[in-house]
Protein backbone atom coordinates (compact mmCIF):
# COMPACT_ATOMS: atom_id res chain seq x y z
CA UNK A 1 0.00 0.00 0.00
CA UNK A 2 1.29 4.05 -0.92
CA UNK A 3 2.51 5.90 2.52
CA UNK A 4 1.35 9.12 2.90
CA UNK A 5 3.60 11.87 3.70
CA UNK A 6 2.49 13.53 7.40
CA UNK A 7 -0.77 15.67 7.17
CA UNK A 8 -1.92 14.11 4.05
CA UNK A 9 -4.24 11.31 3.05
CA UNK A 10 -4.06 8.97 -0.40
CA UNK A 11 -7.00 7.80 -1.39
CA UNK A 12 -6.79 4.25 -3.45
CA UNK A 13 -7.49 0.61 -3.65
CA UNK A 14 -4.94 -2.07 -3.09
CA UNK A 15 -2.64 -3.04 -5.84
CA UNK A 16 -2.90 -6.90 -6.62
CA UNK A 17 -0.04 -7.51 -4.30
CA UNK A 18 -1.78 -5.83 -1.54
CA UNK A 19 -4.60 -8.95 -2.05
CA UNK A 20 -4.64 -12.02 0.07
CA UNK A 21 -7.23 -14.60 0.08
CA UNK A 22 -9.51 -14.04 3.26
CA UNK A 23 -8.86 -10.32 3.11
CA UNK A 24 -12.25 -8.65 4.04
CA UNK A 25 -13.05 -5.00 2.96
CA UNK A 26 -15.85 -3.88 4.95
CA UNK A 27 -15.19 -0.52 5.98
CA UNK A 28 -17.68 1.42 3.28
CA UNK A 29 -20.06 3.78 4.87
CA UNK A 30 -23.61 2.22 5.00
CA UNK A 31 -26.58 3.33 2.62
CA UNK A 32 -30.11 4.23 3.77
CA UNK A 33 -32.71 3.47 1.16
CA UNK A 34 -34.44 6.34 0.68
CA UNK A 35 -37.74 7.48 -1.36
CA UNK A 36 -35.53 10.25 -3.09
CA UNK A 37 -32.29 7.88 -3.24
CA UNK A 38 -35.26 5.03 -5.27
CA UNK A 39 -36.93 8.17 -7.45
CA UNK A 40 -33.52 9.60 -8.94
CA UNK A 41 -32.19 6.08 -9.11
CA UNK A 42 -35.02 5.39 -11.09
CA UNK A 43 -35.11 8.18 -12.97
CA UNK A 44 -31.52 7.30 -14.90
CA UNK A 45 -32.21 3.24 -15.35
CA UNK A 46 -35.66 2.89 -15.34
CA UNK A 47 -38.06 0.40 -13.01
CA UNK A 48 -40.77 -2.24 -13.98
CA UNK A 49 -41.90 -3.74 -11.05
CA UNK A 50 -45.21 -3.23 -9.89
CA UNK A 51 -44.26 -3.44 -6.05
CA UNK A 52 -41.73 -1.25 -6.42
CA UNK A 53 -44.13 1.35 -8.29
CA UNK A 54 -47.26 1.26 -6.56
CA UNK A 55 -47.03 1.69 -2.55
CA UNK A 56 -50.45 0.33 -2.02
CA UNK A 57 -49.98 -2.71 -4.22
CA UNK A 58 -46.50 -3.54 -2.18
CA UNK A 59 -48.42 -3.03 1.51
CA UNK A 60 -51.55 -5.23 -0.04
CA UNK A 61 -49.17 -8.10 -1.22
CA UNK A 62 -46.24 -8.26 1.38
CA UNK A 63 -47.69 -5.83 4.41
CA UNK A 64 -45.34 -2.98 5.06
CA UNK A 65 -43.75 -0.59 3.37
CA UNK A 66 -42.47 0.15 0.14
CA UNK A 67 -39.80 -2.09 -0.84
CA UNK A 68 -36.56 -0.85 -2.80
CA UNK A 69 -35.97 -1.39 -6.38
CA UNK A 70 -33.62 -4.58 -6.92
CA UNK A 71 -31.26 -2.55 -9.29
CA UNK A 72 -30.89 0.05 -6.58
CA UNK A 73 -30.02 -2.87 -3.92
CA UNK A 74 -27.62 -4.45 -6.48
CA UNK A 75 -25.93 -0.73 -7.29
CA UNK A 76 -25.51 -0.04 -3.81
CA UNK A 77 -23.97 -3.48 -2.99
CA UNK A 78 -21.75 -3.30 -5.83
CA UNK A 79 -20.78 0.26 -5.18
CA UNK A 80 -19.85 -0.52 -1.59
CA UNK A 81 -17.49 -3.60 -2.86
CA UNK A 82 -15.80 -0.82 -4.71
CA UNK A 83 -12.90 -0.57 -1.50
CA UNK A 84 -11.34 -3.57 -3.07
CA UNK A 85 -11.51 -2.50 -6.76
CA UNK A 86 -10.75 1.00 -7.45
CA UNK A 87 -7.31 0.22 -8.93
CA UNK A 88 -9.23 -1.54 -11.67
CA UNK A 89 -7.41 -2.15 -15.50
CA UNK A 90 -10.23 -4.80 -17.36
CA UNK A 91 -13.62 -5.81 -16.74
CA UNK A 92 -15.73 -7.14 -14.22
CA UNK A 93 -17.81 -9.87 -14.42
CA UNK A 94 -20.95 -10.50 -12.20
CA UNK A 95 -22.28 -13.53 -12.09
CA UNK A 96 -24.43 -15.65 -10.39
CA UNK A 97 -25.55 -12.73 -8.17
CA UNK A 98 -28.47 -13.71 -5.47
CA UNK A 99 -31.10 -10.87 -4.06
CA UNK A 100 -32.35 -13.15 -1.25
CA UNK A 101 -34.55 -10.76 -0.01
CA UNK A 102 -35.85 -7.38 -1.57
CA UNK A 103 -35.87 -4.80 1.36
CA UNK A 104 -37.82 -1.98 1.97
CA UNK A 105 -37.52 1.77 1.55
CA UNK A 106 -35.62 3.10 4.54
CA UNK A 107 -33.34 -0.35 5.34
CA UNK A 108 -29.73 0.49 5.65
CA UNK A 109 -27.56 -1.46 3.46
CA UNK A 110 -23.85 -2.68 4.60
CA UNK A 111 -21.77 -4.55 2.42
CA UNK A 112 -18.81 -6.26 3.31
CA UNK A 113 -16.34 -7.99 0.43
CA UNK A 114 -14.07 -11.10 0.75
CA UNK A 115 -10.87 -11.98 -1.55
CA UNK A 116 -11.79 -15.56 -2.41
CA UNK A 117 -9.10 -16.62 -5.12
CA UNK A 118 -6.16 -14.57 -6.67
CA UNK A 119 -4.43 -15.59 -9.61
CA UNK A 120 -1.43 -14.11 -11.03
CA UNK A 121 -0.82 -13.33 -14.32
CA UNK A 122 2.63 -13.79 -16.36
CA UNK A 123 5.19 -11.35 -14.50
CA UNK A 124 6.53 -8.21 -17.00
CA UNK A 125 9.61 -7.02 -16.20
CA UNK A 126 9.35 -3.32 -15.02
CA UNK A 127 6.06 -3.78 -14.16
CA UNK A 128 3.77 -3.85 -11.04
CA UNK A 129 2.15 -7.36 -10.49
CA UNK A 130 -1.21 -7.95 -12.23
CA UNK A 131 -3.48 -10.54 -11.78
CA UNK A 132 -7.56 -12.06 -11.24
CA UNK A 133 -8.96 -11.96 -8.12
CA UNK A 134 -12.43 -13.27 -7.29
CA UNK A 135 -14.54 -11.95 -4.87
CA UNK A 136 -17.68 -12.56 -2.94
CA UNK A 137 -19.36 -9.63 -1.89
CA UNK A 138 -22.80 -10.08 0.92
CA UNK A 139 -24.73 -7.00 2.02
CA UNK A 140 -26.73 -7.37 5.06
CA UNK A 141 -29.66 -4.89 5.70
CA UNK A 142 -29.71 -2.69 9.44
CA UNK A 143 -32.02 -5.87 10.71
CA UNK A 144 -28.91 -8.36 9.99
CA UNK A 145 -30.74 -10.24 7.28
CA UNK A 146 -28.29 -10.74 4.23
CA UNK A 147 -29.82 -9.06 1.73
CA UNK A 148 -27.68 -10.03 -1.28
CA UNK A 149 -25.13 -12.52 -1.87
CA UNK A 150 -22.48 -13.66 -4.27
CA UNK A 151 -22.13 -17.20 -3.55
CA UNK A 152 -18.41 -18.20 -3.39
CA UNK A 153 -18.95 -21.52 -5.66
CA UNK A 154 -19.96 -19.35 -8.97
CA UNK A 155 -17.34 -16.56 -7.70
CA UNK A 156 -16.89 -15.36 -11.55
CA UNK A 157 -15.69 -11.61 -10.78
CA UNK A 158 -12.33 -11.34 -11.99
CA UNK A 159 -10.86 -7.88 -11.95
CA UNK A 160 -7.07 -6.95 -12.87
CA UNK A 161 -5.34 -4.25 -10.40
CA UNK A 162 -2.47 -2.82 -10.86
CA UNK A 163 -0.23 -0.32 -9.21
């Protein structure tokens, strides 16, 4: 990892040899699900689902409140994994992703994300170490209940980092 000179802060991800298997990230600040946070979400990708548009229809079916959009749970999850990617070079893949349980408007989403594999690719001389790492990233809603999961036995996100 950089050191950063007295008085000053670097922000970054881990390089690839900053990675070991177990690592957890898990330190991302926590999301509240919010009306406004569903509308303008909503407003740039679009949402289909009748429970998610119609209040009375989601308290009629499943009792409660509202419940959040799926692609607003799956953002936020993904977004909070981002601790362990932001030195990103190629493409991720997500696959096999699992919304266990759709929460409502105003649950508070934390997300916590776990180095499963690392694989390293051919060294380069001069260069930093590159390589794949998979990663299985669970968000839990403010009640405890995992909300999403990527299940480690389809882990299929591979990312490259670099330094």
């Amino acid at each position: 990892m950089d050191v950063a000179p007295p008085g000053e802060t670097i922000i970054g991800g881990p390089s690839f040899e900053d990675l070991t298997v177990g690592q957890v990230f898990d330190s991302a600040p926590a999301v509240t699900l919010t009306e406004g946070l569903a509308a303008a979400h909503g407003a740039i990708v679009g949402e289909r689902s009748p429970l998610v548009l119609s209040h009375p229809l989601a308290r009629q079916v499943l009792g409660g409140g509202p419940v959040a959009p799926a692609s607003l749970v799956w953002n936020v999850s993904i977004g909070q994994s981002t601790l362990a990617t932001q030195r990103v070079v190629a493409n991720l893949y997500y696959r096999g992703l699992v919304l266990r349980r759709q929460p409502r408007i105003g649950a508070t989403l934390r997300t916590w994300t776990r180095v499963v594999g690392l694989r390293q690719n051919k060294p380069r001389p001069g260069r930093a170490a590159t390589g794949l790492a998979a990663l299985r990233i669970t968000t839990a809603s403010d009640d405890g209940e995992v909300v999403r999961d990527k299940e480690v036995a389809d882990a299929e996100l591979r990312l490259q980092v670099h330094q």
